[in-house]
Protein backbone atom coordinates (compact mmCIF):
# COMPACT_ATOMS: atom_id res chain seq x y z
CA UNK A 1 -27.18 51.05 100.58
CA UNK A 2 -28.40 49.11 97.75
CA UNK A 3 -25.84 50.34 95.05
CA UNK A 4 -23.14 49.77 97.77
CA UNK A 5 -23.69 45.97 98.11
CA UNK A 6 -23.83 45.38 94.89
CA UNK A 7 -20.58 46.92 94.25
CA UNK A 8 -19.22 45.35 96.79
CA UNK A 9 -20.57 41.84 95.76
CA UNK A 10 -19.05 42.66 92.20
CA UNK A 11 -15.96 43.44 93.44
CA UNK A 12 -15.43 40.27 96.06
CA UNK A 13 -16.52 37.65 93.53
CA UNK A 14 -14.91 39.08 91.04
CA UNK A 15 -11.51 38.61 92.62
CA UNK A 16 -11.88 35.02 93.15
CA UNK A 17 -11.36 35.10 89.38
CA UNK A 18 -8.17 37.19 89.44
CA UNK A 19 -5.07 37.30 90.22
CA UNK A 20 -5.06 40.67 92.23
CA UNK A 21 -8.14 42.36 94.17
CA UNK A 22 -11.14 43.37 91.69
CA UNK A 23 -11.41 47.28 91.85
CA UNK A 24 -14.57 49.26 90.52
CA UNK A 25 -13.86 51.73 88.09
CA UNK A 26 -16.73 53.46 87.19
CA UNK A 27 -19.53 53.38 88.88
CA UNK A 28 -23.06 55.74 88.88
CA UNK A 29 -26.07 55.50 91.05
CA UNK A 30 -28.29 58.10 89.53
CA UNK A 31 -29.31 59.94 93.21
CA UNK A 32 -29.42 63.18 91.24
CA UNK A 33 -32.65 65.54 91.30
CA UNK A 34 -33.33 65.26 87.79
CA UNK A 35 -31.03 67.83 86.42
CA UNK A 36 -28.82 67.11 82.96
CA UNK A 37 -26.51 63.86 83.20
CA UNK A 38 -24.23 65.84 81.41
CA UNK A 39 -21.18 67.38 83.28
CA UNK A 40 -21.74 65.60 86.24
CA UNK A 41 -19.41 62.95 87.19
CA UNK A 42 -19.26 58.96 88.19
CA UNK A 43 -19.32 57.93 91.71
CA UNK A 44 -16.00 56.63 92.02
CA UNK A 45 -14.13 57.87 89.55
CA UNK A 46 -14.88 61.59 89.24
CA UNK A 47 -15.16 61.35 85.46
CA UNK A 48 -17.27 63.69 83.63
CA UNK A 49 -20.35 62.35 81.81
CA UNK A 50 -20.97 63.41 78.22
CA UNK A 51 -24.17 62.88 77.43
CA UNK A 52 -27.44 64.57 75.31
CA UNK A 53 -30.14 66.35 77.00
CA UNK A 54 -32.44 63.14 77.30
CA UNK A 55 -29.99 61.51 79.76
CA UNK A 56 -31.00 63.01 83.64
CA UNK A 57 -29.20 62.38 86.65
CA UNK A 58 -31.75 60.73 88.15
CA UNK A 59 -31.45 57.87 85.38
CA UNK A 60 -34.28 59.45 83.48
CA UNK A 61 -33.90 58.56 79.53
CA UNK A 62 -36.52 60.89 78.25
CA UNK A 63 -37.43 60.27 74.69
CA UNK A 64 -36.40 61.34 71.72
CA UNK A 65 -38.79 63.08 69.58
CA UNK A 66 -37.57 63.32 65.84
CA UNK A 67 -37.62 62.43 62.01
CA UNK A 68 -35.37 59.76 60.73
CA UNK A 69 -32.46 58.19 62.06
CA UNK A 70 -31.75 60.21 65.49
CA UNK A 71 -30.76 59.46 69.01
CA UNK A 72 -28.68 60.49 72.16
CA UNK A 73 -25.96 58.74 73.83
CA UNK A 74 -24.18 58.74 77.38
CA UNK A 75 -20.75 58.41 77.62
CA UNK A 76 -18.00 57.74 80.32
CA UNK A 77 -14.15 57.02 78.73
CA UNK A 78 -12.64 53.86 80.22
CA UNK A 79 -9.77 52.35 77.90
CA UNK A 80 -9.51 48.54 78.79
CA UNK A 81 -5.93 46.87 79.01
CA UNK A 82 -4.73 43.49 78.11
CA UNK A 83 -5.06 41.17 80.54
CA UNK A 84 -7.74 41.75 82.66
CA UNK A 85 -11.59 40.85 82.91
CA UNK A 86 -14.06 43.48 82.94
CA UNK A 87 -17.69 43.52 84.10
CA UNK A 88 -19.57 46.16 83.39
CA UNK A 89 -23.51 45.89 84.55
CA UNK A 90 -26.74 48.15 85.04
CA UNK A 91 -30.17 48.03 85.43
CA UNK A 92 -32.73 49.41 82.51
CA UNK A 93 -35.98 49.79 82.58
CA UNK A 94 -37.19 50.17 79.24
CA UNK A 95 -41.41 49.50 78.14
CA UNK A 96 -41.04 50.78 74.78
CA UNK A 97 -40.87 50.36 71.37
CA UNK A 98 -37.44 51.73 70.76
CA UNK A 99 -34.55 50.75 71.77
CA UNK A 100 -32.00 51.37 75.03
CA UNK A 101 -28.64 50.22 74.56
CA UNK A 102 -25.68 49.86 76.83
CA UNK A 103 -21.99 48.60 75.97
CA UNK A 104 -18.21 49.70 75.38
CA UNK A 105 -18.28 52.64 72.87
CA UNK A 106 -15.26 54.07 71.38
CA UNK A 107 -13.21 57.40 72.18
CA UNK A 108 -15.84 59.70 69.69
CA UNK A 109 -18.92 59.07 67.62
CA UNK A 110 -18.05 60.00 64.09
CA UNK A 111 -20.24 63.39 64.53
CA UNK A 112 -17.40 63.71 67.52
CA UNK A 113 -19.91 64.97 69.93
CA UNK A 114 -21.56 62.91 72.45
CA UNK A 115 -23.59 65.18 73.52
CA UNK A 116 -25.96 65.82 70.56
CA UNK A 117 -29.14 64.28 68.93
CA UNK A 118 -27.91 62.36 66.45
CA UNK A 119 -27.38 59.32 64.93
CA UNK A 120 -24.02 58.79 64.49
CA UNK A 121 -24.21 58.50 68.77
CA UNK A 122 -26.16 55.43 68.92
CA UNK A 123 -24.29 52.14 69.09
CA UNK A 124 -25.35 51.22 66.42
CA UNK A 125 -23.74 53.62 64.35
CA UNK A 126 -20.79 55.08 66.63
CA UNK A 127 -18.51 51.86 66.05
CA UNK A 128 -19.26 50.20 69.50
CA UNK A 129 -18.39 46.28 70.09
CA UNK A 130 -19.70 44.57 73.34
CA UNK A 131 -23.38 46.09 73.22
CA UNK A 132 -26.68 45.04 74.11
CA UNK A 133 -30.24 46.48 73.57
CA UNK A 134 -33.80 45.71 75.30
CA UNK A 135 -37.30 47.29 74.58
CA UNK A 136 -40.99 46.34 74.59
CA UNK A 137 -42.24 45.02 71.24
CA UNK A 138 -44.04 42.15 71.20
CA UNK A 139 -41.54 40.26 69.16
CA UNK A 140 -37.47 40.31 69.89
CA UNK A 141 -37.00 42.82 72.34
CA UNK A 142 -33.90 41.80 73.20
CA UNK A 143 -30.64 41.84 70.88
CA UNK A 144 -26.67 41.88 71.43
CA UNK A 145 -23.64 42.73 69.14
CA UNK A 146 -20.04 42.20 69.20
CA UNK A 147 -19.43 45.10 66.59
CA UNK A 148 -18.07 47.26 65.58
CA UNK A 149 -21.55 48.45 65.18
CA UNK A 150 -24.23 46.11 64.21
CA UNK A 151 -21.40 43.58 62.29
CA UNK A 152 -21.15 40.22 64.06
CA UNK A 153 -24.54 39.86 66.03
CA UNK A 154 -24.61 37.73 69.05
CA UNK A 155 -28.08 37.06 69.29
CA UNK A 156 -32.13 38.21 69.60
CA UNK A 157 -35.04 37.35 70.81
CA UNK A 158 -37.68 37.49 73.51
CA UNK A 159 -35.13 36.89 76.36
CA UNK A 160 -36.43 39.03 79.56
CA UNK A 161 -39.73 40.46 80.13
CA UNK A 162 -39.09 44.25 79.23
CA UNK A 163 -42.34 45.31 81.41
CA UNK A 164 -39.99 44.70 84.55
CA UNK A 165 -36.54 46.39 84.94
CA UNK A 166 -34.05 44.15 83.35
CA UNK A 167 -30.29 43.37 85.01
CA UNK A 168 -28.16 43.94 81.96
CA UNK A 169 -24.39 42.23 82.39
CA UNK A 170 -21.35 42.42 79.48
CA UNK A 171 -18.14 40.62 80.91
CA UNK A 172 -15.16 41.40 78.59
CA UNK A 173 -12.22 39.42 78.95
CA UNK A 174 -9.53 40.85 77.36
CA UNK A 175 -7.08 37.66 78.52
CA UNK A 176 -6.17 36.39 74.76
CA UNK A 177 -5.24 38.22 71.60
CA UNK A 178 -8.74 37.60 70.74
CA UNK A 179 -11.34 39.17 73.35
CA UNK A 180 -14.23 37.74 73.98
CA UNK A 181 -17.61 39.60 75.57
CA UNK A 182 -20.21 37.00 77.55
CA UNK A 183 -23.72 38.83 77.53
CA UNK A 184 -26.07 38.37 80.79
CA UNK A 185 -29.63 39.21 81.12
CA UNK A 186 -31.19 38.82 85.09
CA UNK A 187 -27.97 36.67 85.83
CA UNK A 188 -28.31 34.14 83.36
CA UNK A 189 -25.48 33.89 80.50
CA UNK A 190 -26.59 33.99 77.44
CA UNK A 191 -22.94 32.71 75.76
CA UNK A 192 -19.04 33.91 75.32
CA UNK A 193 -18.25 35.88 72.00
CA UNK A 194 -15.44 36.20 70.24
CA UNK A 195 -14.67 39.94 69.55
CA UNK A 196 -13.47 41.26 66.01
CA UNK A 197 -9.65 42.68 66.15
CA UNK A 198 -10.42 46.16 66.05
CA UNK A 199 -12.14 45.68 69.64
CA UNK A 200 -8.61 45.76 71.11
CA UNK A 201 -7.87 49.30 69.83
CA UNK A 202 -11.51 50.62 69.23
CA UNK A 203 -12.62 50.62 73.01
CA UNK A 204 -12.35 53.44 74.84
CA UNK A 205 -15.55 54.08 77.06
CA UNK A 206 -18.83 52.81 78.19
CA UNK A 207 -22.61 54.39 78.06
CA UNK A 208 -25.37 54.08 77.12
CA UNK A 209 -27.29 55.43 73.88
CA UNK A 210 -31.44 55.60 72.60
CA UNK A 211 -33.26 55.53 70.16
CA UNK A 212 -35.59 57.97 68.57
CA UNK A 213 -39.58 57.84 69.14
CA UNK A 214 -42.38 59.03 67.18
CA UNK A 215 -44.43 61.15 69.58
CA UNK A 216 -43.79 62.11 73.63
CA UNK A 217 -44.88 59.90 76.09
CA UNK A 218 -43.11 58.16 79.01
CA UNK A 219 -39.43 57.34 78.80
CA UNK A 220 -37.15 55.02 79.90
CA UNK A 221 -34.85 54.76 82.86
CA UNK A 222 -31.18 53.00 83.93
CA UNK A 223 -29.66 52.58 87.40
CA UNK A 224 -26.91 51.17 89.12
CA UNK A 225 -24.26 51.28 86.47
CA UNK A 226 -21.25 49.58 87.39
CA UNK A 227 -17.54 48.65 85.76
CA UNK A 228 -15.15 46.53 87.79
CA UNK A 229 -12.04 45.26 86.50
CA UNK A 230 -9.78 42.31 87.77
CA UNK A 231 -6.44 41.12 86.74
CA UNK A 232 -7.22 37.68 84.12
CA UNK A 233 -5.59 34.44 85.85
CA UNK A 234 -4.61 31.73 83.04
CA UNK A 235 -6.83 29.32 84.01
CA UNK A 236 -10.41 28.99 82.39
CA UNK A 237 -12.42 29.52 85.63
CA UNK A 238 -11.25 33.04 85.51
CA UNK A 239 -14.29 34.43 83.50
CA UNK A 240 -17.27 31.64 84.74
CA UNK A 241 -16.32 33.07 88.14
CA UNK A 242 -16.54 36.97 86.81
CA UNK A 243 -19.60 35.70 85.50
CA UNK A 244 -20.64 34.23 88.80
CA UNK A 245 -20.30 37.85 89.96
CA UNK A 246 -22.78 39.17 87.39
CA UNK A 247 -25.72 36.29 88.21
CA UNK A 248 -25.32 37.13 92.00
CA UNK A 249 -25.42 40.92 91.47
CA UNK A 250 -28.74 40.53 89.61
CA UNK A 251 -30.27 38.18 92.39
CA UNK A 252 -29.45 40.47 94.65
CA UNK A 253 -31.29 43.39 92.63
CA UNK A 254 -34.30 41.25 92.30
CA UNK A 255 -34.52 40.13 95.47
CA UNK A 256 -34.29 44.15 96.82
């Protein structure tokens, strides 16, 4: 019930941005029993996820015990078009040291498997633009790039308290030559990005990706992952009310 008003508060604010009805395109509730995330596919959609074995069903992000650069990514293909504003949005919990990310990845990591441990998966490393990462630290758990990879940060700090789930927003507006990506954490913007060029042609899917860890222990978790797209209107009040959609979706979620 939950999953299905937001969606559906997505989609009707959304529109008042657009030009045509907004439409989800992806979305994923995590209601599975805590089998692989791998294989089984989106809510609306029917896409496949490719994902490594530390991404459950459930929204379980187990950790990822190993040496060195390493880490696991979940991956849904979505190729964005000119024209339109996308939202994509989840929730993560995330009370450790090492990082979750979520964002627009592109088509294959450069390993071109998404379902290993590796950690050419991550964001940081698979090329990814539009991305944003949380954990626990102490000191700037939060962080957001416009890519590809880690080129052009966005910005850090200690933005949301990572002890408490934390709404996680990205609207892409892909209106103008140049896109831009406005980042969102618990409904509150935190500024509109201009993308690099290769963002128009180096898109083509969302996910999520983690980290490595040192030793076991408790992992992290995601829910209510969302993409809705709407068709871009030429006036400026196209993405502020896109965004509007993202601030109400996570008042909703923390008022649930």
């Amino acid at each position: 019930m939950r999953h299905l008003r937001l969606a559906s508060l997505v989609a009707t604010l959304a529109a008042a941005a657009s030009s045509a009805p907004a439409a989800t395109l992806l979305s994923e509730s995590f209601a599975g029993a805590g089998g692989a995330l791998n294989g089984t596919t989106d809510d609306t959609a029917g896409v496949a996820w490719q994902s490594g074995p530390a991404f459950l069903d459930d929204g379980t992000i187990n950790r990822v015990v190993a040496g060195g650069a390493n880490g696991e990514a979940a991956f849904l293909p979505f190729v964005p078009a000119p024209g339109n504003i996308y939202s994509l949005s989840a929730t993560v919990a995330n009370s450790q040291g090492s990082w979750v990310a979520l964002g627009f990845m592109p088509a294959l990591p450069s390993g071109g498997d998404w379902t290993v441990t590796d950690f050419s998966v991550r964001h940081s490393n698979n090329g990814a633009h539009a991305w944003i990462l949380t954990r626990a630290s102490g000191g700037n758990d939060q962080e957001a790039f416009n890519g590809p990879g880690t080129a052009n940060g966005a910005f850090g700090g200690d933005i949301a308290d990572p002890n408490s789930p934390v709404d996680i927003g990205i609207v892409l507006n892909t209106a103008d030559p140049t896109w831009t990506a406005e980042y969102f954490f618990n409904g509150a913007s935190q500024g509109v990005f201009n993308l690099a060029a290769t963002a128009n042609t180096g898109i083509a899917g969302i996910g999520l990706s983690r980290d490595r860890n040192d030793a076991a222990g408790p992992g992290a978790s995601v829910s209510n992952l969302v993409l809705t797209g709407v068709t871009a209107v030429p006036e400026p009040a196209a993405a502020g009310l896109a965004a509007l959609a993202l601030a109400a979706v996570a008042a909703v979620r923390r008022k649930d």
